[in-house]
Protein backbone atom coordinates (compact mmCIF):
# COMPACT_ATOMS: atom_id res chain seq x y z
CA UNK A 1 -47.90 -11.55 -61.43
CA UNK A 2 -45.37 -14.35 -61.08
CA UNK A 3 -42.45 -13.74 -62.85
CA UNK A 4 -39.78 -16.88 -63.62
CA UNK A 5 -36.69 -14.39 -61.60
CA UNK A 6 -37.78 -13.91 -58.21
CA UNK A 7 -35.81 -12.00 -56.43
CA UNK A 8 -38.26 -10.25 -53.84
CA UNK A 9 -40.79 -12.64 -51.89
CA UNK A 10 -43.04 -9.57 -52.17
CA UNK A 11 -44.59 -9.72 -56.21
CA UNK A 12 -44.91 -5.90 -56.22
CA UNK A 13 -40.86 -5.52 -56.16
CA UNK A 14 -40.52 -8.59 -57.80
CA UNK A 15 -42.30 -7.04 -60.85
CA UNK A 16 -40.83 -3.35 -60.74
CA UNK A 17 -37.63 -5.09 -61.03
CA UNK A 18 -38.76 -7.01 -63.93
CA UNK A 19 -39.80 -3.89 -65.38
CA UNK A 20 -36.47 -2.21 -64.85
CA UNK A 21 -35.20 -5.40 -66.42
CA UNK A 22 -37.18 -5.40 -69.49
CA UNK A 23 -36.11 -1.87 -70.03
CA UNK A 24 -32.59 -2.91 -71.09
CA UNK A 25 -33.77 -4.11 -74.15
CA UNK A 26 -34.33 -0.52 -74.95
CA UNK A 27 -30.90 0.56 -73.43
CA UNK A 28 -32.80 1.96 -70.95
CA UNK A 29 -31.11 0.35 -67.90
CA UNK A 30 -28.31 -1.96 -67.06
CA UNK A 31 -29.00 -5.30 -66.57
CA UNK A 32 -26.10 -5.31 -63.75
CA UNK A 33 -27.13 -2.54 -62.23
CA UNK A 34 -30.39 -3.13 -61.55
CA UNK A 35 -29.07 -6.96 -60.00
CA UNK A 36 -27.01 -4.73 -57.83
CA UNK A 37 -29.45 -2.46 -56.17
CA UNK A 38 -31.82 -5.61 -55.88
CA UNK A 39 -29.23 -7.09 -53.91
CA UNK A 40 -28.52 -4.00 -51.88
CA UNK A 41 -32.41 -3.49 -51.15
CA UNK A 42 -32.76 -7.52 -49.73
CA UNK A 43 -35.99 -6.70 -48.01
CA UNK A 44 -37.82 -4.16 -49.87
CA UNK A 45 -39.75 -1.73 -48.30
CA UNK A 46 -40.95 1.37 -49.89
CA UNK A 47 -37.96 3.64 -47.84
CA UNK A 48 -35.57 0.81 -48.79
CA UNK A 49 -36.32 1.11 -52.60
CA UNK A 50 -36.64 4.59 -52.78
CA UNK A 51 -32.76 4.94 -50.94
CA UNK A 52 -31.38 2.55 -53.13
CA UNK A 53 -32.17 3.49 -56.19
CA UNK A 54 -32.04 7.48 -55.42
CA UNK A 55 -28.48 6.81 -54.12
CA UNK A 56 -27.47 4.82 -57.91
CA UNK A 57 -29.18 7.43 -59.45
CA UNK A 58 -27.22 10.14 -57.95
CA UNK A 59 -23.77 7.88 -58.55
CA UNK A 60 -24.72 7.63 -62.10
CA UNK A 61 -25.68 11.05 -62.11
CA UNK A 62 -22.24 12.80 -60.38
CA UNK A 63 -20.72 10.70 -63.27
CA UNK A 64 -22.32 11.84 -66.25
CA UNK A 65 -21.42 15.50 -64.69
CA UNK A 66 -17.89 14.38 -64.62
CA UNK A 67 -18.07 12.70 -67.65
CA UNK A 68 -18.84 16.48 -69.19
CA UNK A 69 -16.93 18.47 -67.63
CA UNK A 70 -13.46 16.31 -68.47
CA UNK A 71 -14.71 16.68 -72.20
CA UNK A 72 -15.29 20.76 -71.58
CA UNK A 73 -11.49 20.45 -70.19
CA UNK A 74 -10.71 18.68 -72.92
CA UNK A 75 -11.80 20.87 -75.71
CA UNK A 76 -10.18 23.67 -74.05
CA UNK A 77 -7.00 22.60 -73.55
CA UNK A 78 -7.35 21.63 -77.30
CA UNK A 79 -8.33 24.84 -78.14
CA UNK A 80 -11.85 24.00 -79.54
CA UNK A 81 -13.33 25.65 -76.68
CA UNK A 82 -17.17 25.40 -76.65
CA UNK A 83 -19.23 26.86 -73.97
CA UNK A 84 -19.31 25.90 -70.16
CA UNK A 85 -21.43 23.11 -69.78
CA UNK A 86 -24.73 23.56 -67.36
CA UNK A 87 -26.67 20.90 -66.22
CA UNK A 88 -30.65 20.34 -67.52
């Protein structure tokens, strides 16, 4: 499948990026983001990929944690305490 970005010179990266792509319209990724692992992979190979993208998804992740536990802090300081959040 040629795609009109090409990014990878192998077409199997080159279209699992377009999919990752096309997910934005459903505000299901980032179109930045993805560009920035691309560029971090360079030469994909399957232990390439799988390292960059496990290593966003963990940045992402340790933010969303942080992201939840300033609110808890929040609400408690505010006095609207709500449970201590837990993670899914």
């Amino acid at each position: 499948m040629a795609t009109a970005l090409r990014s990878f010179s192998d077409e199997f990266y080159d279209g699992q990026l377009e999919r990752t792509l096309a997910a934005a319209y459903a505000d299901a990724a980032d179109l930045g983001e993805a560009f920035a692992v691309a560029r971090r992979i360079h030469r994909p190979t399957p232990d390439r990929w799988h390292k960059a993208w496990s290593e966003r998804a963990r940045a992402v992740g340790q933010r969303v944690w942080e992201a939840v536990v300033y609110d808890w802090i929040s609400r408690v300081i505010s006095k609207r305490a709500t449970p201590e959040p837990s993670l899914p």
